[in-house]
Protein backbone atom coordinates (compact mmCIF):
# COMPACT_ATOMS: atom_id res chain seq x y z
CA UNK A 1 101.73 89.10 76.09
CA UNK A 2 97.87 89.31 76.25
CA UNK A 3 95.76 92.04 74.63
CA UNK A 4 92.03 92.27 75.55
CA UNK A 5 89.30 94.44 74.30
CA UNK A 6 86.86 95.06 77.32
CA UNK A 7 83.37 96.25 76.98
CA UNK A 8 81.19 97.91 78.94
CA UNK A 9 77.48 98.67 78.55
CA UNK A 10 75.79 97.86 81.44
CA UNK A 11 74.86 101.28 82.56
CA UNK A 12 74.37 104.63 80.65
CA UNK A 13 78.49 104.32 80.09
CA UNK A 14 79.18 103.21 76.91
CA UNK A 15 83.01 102.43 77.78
CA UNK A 16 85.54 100.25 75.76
CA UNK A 17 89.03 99.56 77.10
CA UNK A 18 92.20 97.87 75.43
CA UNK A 19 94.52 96.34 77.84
CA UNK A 20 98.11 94.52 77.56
CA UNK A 21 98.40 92.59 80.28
CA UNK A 22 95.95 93.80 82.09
CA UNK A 23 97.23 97.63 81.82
CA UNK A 24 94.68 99.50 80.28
CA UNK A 25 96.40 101.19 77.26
CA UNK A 26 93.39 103.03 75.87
CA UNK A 27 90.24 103.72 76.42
CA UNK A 28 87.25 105.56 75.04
CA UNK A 29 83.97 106.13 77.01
CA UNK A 30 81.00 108.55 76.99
CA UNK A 31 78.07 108.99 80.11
CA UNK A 32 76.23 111.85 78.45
CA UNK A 33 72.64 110.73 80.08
CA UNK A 34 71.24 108.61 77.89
CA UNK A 35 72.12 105.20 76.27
CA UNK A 36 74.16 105.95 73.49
CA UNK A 37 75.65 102.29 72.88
CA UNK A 38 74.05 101.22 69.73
CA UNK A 39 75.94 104.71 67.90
CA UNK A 40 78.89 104.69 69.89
CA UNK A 41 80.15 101.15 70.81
CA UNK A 42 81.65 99.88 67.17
CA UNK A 43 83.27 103.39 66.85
CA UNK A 44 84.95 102.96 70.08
CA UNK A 45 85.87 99.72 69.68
CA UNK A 46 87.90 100.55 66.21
CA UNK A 47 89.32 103.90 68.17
CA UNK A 48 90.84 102.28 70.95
CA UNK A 49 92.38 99.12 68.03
CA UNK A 50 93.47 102.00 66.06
CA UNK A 51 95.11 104.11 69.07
CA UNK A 52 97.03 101.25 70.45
CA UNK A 53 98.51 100.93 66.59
CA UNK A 54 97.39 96.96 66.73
CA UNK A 55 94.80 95.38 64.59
CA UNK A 56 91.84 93.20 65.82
CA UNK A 57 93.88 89.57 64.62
CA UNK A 58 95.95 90.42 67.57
CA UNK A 59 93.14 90.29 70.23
CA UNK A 60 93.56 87.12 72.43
CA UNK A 61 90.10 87.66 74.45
CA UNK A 62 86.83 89.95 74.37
CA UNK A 63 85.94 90.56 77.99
CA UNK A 64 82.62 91.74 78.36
CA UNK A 65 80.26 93.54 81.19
CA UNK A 66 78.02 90.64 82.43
CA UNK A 67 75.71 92.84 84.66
CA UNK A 68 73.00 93.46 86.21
CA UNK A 69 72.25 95.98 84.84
CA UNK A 70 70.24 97.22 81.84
CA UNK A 71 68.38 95.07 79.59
CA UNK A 72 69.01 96.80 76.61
CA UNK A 73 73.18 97.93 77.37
CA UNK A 74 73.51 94.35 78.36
CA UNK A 75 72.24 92.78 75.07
CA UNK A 76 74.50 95.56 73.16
CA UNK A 77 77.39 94.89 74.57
CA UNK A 78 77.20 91.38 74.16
CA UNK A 79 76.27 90.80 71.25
CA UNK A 80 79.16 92.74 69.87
CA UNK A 81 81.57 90.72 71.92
CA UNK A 82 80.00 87.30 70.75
CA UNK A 83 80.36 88.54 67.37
CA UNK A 84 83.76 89.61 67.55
CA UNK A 85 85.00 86.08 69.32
CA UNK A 86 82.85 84.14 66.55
CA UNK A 87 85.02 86.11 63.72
CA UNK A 88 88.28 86.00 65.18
CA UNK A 89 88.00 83.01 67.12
CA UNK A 90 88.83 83.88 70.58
CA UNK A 91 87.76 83.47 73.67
CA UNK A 92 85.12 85.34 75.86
CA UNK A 93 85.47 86.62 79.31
CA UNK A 94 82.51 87.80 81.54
CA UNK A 95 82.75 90.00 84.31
CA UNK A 96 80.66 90.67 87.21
CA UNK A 97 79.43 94.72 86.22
CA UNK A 98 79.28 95.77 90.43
CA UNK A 99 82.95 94.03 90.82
CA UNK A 100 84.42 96.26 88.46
CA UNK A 101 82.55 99.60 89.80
CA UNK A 102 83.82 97.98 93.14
CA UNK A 103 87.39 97.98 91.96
CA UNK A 104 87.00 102.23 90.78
CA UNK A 105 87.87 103.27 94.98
CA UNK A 106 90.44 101.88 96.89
CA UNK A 107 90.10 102.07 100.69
CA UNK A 108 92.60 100.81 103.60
CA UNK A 109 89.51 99.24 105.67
CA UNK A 110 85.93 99.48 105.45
CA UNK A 111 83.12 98.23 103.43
CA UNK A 112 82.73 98.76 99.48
CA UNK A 113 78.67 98.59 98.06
CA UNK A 114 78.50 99.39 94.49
CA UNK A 115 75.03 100.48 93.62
CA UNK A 116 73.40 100.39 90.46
CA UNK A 117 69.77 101.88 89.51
CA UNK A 118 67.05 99.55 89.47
CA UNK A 119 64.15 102.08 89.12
CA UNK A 120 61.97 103.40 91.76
CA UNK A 121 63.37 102.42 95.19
CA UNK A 122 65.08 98.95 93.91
CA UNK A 123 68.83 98.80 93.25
CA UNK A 124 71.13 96.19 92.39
CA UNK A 125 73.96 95.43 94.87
CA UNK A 126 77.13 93.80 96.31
CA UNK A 127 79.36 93.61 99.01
CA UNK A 128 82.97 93.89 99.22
CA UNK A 129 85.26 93.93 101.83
CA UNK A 130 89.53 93.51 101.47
CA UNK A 131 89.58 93.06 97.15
CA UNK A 132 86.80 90.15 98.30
CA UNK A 133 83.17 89.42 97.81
CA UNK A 134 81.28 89.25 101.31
CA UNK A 135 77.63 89.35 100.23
CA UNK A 136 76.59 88.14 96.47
CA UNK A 137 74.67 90.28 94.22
CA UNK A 138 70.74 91.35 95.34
CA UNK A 139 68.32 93.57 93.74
CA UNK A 140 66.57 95.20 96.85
CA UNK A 141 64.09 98.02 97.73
CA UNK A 142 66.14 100.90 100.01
CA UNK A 143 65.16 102.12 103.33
CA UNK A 144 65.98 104.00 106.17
CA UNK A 145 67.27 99.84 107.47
CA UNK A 146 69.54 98.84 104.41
CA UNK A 147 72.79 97.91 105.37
CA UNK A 148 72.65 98.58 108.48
CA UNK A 149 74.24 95.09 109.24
CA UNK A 150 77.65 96.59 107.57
CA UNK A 151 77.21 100.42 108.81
CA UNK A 152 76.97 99.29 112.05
CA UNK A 153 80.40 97.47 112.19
CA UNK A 154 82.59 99.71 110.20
CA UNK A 155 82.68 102.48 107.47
CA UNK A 156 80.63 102.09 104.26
CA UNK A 157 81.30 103.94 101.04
CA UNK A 158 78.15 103.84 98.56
CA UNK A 159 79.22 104.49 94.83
CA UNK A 160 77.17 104.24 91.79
CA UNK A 161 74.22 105.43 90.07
CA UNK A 162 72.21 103.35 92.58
CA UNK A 163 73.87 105.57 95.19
CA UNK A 164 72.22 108.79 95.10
CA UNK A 165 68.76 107.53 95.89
CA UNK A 166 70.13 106.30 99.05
CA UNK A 167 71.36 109.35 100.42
CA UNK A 168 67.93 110.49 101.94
CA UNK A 169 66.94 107.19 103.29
CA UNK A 170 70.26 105.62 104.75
CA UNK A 171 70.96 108.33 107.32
CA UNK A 172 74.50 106.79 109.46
CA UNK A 173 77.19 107.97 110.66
CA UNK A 174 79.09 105.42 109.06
CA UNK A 175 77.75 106.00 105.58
CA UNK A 176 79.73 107.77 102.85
CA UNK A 177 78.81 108.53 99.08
CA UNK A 178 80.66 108.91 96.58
CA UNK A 179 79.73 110.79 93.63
CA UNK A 180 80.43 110.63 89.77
CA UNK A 181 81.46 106.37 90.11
CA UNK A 182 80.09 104.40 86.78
CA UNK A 183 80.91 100.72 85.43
CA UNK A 184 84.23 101.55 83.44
CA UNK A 185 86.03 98.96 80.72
CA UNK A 186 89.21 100.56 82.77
CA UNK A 187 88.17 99.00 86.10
CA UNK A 188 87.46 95.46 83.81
CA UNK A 189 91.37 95.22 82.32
CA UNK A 190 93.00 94.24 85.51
CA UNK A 191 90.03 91.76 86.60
CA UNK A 192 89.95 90.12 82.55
CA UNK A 193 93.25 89.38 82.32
CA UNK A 194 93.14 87.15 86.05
CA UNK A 195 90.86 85.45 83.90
CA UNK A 196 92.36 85.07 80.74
CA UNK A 197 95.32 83.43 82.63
CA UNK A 198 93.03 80.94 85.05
CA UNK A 199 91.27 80.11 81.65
CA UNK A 200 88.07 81.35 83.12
CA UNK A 201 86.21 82.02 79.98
CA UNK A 202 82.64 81.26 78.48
CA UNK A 203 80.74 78.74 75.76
CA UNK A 204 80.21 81.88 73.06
CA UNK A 205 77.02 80.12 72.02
CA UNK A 206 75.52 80.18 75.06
CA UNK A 207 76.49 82.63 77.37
CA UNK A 208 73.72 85.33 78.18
CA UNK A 209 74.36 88.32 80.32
CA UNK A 210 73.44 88.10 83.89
CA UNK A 211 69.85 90.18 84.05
CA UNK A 212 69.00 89.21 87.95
CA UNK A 213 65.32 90.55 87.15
CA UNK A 214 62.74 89.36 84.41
CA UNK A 215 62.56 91.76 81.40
CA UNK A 216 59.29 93.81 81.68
CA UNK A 217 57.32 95.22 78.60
CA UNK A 218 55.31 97.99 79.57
CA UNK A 219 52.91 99.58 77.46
CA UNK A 220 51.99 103.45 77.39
CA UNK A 221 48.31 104.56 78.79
CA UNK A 222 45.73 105.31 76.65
CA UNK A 223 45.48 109.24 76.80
CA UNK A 224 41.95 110.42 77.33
């Protein structure tokens, strides 16, 4: 018997999952807009130990959102899973943040591109075709031309936050969005736990969350 606390924060989705293995078995979350992870992630963590009537000494992993995704939810969410492993001495798991969104639809045949905001016209994005990964992770600008490699051989459903600035550029008959689709820590239980069994799990010290663009520090104008 494995339990794993998953965390999720790479997207405006603070979401925390516990799962037995690899059922989720609770799970608290909130999208409300804005990035509410610094007030809300401890609080769901001790909800979801407190709701599954278990106490954190029986946690045999952390699993933890990797990314891309942003900066800021990245370093959150991390941190507090690197903390936790340090104190209870248990292993970390990282998972890929568009897999997961990846595994919230299931279709019989097709194309799966999980899309998550970039800014501007840029969004970060995968591939996946039968459960597998068929083009890695890019962060690229949209036009009317994206994917047209994959719309032109079969059916291609768009999910994410990345998703709904693509509606008015990617114009195909084989195109099809789907709305309200975030990173979950439900999506992560099922992919931790393959994991936790393989042994697939990372140096605590060291691991950093997966950022696929530079930080960028911008500064406000001057008002005149």
């Amino acid at each position: 018997m494995a339990y794993i606390l998953n965390i999720e924060t790479a997207t405006k989705n603070c979401s925390v999952s516990l799962a037995k293995d690899g059922k989720t078995i609770a799970l608290k979350e909130l999208n409300d807009g804005g990035y509410s992870h610094a007030e809300k992630l401890h609080e769901f963590i001790q909800l979801v130990i407190d709701e599954s009537k278990i106490s954190l000494s029986d946690l045999n992993a952390i699993a933890v959102s990797k990314g891309p995704g942003s900066y800021t939810g990245l370093r959150i969410g991390v941190s507090a899973a690197k903390g936790l492993c340090f104190a209870l001495n248990i292993p970390l798991i990282s998972i890929n943040t568009l897999q997961s969104l990846a595994q919230s639809i299931t279709v019989s045949e097709g194309y799966i591109i999980p899309l998550l905001d970039a800014r501007r016209m840029e969004v970060y994005s995968a591939v996946y075709a039968n459960n597998k990964n068929v083009r890695d992770v890019q962060a690229e600008i949209i036009d009317e031309t994206s994917f047209d490699d994959y719309l032109s051989k079969d059916t291609v459903y768009f999910l994410g936050d990345g998703a709904e600035k693509c509606k008015n550029s990617i114009i195909h008959k084989n195109a099809n969005f789907i709305d309200n689709k975030f990173p979950s820590a439900n999506e992560m239980s099922a992919l931790s736990y393959i994991k936790y069994k393989k042994n697939d799990i990372e140096d605590v010290a060291y691991f950093e969350p997966f950022y696929l663009k530079d930080f960028v520090v911008t500064t406000a104008k001057k008002k005149v």
